[in-house]
Protein backbone atom coordinates (compact mmCIF):
# COMPACT_ATOMS: atom_id res chain seq x y z
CA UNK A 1 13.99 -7.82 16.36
CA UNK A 2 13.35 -11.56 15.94
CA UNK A 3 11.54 -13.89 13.70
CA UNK A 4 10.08 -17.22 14.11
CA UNK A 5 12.44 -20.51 13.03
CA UNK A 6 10.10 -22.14 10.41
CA UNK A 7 10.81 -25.59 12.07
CA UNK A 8 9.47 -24.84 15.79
CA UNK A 9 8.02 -21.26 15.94
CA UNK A 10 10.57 -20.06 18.31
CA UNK A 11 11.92 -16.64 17.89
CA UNK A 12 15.36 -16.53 16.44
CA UNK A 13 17.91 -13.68 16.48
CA UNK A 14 18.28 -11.74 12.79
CA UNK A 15 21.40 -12.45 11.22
CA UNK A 16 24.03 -10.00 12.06
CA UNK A 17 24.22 -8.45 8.18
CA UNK A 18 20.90 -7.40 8.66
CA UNK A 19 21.42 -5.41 11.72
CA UNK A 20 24.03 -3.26 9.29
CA UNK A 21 22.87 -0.11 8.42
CA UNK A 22 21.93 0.43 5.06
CA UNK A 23 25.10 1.45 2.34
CA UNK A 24 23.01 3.05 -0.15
CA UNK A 25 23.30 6.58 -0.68
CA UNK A 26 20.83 8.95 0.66
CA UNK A 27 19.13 10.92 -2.02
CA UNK A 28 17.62 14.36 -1.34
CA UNK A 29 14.33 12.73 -1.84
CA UNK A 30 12.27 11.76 1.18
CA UNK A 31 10.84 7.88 0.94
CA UNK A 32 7.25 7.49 0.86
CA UNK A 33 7.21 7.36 4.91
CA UNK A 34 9.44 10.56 5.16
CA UNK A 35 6.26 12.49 3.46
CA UNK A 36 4.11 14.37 5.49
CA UNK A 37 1.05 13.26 5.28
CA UNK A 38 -1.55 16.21 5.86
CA UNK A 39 -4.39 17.53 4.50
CA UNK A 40 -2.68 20.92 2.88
CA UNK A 41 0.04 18.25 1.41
CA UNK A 42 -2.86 16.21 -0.22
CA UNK A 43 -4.55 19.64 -1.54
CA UNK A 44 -1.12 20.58 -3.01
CA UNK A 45 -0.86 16.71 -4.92
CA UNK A 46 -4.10 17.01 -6.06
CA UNK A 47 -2.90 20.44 -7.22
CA UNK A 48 -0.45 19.60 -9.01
CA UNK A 49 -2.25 16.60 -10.77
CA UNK A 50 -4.77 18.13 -11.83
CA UNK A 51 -2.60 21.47 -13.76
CA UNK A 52 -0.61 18.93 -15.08
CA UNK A 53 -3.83 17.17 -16.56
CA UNK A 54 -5.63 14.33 -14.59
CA UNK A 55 -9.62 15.10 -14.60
CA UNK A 56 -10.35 13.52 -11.57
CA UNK A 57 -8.26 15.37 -9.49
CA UNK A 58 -10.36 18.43 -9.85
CA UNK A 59 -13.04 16.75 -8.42
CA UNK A 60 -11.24 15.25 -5.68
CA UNK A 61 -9.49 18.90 -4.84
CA UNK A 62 -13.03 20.81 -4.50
CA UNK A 63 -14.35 17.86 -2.22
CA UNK A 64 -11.11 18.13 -0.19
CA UNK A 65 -11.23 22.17 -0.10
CA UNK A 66 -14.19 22.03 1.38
CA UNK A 67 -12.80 20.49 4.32
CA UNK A 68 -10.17 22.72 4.48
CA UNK A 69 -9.82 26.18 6.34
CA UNK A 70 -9.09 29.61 4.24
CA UNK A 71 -5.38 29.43 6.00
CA UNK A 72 -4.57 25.49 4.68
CA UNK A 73 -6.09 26.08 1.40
CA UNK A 74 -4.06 28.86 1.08
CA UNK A 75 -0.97 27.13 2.04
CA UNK A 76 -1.64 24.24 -0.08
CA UNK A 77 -1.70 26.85 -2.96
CA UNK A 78 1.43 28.45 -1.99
CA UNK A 79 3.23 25.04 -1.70
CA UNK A 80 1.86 23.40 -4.80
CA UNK A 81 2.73 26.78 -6.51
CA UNK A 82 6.53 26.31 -5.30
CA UNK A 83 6.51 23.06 -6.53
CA UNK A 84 5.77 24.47 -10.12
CA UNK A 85 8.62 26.74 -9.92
CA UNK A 86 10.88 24.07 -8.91
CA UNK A 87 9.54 21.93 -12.17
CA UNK A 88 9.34 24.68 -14.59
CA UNK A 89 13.02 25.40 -16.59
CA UNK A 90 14.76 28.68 -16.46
């Protein structure tokens, strides 16, 4: 991993406290590139947008259902389903 020294272009080693490894705790929460991106996880986002009240989603989840087989759709339904259960309070 090097950079280029703003005075001559040449490559320059990183400085050795950025080659630590991170100390922040890791929360159960994937990151943004942890998430799988598919097309049964986008049907069960668009899911879940659209029960909890965005309009467009609704048209963006029959556009992307179409493209979808009877097996993902399904999935998609059973995951953004799960994901309710997990929001909804005892």
């Amino acid at each position: 991993m090097t950079r280029p020294s703003p005075r001559n272009g040449i490559a320059k080693r990183p400085h050795k406290a950025s080659l630590k490894p991170s100390t922040r705790s890791r929360s159960a929460t994937p990151t943004a590139q942890a998430l799988r991106r598919t097309p049964v996880e986008a049907c069960k986002w668009i899911t879940l947008a659209a029960v909890h009240g965005l309009k467009e989603a609704a048209i963006f989840k029959v556009a992307l259902e179409k493209k979808l087989t009877p097996d993902q759709r399904s999935r998609a339904q059973q995951l953004a389903n799960a994901a309710l259960k997990r929001q909804t309070p005892n």
